[in-house]
Structure formats: C-alpha cells, structure tokens
Protein backbone atom coordinates (compact mmCIF):
# COMPACT_ATOMS: atom_id res chain seq x y z
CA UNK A 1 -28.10 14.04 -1.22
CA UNK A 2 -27.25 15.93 2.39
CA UNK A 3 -29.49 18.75 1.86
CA UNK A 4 -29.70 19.13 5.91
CA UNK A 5 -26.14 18.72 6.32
CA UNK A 6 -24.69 22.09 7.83
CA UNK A 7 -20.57 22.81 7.69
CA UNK A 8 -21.35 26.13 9.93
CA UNK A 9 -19.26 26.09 12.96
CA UNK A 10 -20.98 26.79 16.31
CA UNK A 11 -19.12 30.24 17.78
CA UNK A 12 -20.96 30.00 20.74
CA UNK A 13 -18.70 27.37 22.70
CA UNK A 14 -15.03 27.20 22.69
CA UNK A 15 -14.99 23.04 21.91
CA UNK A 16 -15.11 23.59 18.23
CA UNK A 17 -12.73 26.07 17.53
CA UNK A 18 -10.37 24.41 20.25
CA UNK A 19 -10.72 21.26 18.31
CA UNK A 20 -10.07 22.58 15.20
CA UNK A 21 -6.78 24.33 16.10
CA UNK A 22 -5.81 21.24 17.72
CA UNK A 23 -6.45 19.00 14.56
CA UNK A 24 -4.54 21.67 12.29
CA UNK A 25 -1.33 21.70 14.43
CA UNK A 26 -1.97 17.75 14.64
CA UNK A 27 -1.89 17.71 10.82
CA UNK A 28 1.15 20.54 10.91
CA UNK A 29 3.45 18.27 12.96
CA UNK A 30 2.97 15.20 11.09
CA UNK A 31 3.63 17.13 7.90
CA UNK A 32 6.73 18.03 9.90
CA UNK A 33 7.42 14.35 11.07
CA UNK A 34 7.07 13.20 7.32
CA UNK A 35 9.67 15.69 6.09
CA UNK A 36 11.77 15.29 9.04
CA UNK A 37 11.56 11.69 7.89
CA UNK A 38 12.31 12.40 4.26
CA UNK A 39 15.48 14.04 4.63
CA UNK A 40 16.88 11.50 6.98
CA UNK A 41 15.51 8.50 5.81
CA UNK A 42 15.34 8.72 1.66
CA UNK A 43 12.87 7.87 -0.19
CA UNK A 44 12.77 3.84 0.26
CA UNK A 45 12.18 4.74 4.35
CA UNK A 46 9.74 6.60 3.22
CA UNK A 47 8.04 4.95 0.79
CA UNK A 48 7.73 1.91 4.08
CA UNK A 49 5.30 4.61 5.93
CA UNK A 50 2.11 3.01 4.33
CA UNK A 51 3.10 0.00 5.45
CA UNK A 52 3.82 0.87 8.60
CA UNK A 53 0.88 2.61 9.36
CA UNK A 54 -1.17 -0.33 7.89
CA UNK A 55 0.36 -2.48 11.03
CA UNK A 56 -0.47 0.32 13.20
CA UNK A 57 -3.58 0.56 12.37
CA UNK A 58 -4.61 -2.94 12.78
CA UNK A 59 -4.62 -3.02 16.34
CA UNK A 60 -6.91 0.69 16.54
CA UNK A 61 -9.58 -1.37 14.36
CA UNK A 62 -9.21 -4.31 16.59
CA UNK A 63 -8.93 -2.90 20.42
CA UNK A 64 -11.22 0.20 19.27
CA UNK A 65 -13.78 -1.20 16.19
CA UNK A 66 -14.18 -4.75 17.35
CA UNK A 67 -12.84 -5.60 13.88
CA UNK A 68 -11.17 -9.53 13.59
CA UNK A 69 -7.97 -9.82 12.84
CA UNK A 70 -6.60 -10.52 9.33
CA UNK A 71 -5.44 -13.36 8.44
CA UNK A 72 -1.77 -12.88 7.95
CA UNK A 73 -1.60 -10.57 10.21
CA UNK A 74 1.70 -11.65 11.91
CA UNK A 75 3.36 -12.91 8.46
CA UNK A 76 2.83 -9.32 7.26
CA UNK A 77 3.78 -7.75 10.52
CA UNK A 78 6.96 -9.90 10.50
CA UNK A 79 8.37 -8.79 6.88
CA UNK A 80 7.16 -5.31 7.13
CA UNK A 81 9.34 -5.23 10.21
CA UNK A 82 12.23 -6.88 8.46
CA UNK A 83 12.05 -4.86 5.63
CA UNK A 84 12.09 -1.44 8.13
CA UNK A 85 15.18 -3.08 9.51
CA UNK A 86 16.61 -4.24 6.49
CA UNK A 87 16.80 -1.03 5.17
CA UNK A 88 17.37 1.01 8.20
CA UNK A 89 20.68 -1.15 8.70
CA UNK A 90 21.53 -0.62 4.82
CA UNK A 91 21.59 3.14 5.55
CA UNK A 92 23.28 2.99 8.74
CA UNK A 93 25.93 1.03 6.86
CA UNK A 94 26.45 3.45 3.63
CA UNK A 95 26.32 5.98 6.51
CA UNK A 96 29.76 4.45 7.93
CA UNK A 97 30.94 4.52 4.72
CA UNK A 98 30.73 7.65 3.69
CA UNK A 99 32.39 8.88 6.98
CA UNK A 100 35.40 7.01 6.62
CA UNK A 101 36.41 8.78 2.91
C-alpha cells in the first residue's frame, strides 16, 4: 500500500539525527516520570494517568487542531480532578498513619 514510502534517514543534515535523539531521551524521561510515579503514587495514582492525560489533551486538540470541545468537557474535568485529589489525600493520610506506629 506505501510502496514509495522510504524509512531511510537523511545523514546529510544534522536535523534528523538531532531530532531523533531528542525524541528518545523525550520518551526515556517519561518512562522515568511514570516509574518515578509508580513507586510513589501506587497503582490507583497510576492507573488516573489516562485520565489525566485525556484532560490534557483536550485543550492541544482545541488551541492546536481547531477541534470543538466535548460536550462534558468540564463535568469530566471536574471528577477526574476530584478523583486525583481524592486519592492523593487518601495516601497522604495512610502516609500519617504509618509514621505515627
């Protein structure tokens, strides 16, 4: 189906390698970031980070795509945010506890 589609990259200019390291420490850190994440948050935190970057993304396909915004949009902003807090304040709080015993 892309017969004339070529994955070669051009050695002749620095842009394309430059942008490829940049991209694969890019990737690195947020693989970092994730873990980093992981270990502090648990697995509930963690299992929020589609969400999250659901509401983040909204705003990059409406500033950047000319895309119209959802319906719902601040209902589902709203308890995704509630939820983050919700259980960000449960761990802070079984946090406390386990420091006083």
């Amino acid at each position: 189906m892309m017969s004339d589609f070529s994955i070669a990259v051009p050695l002749e200019n620095w842009l394309p390698l430059s942008m490829i390291a940049i991209q694969a420490c890019v990737f690195a850190g947020q693989f970092l970031l994730l873990f980093l994440l992981q270990k502090t948050g648990g697995p509930v935190l963690l299992s929020l980070l589609g969400a999250v970057g659901a509401i983040v993304g909204v705003p990059v396909a409406i500033f950047l795509q000319g895309e119209s915004p959802p319906e719902g949009l601040f209902l589902g902003a709203t308890l995704i945010a509630i939820g983050v807090a919700l259980v960000t304040w449960g761990g802070v709080k079984i946090a406390k506890v386990k420091e006083e015993f």
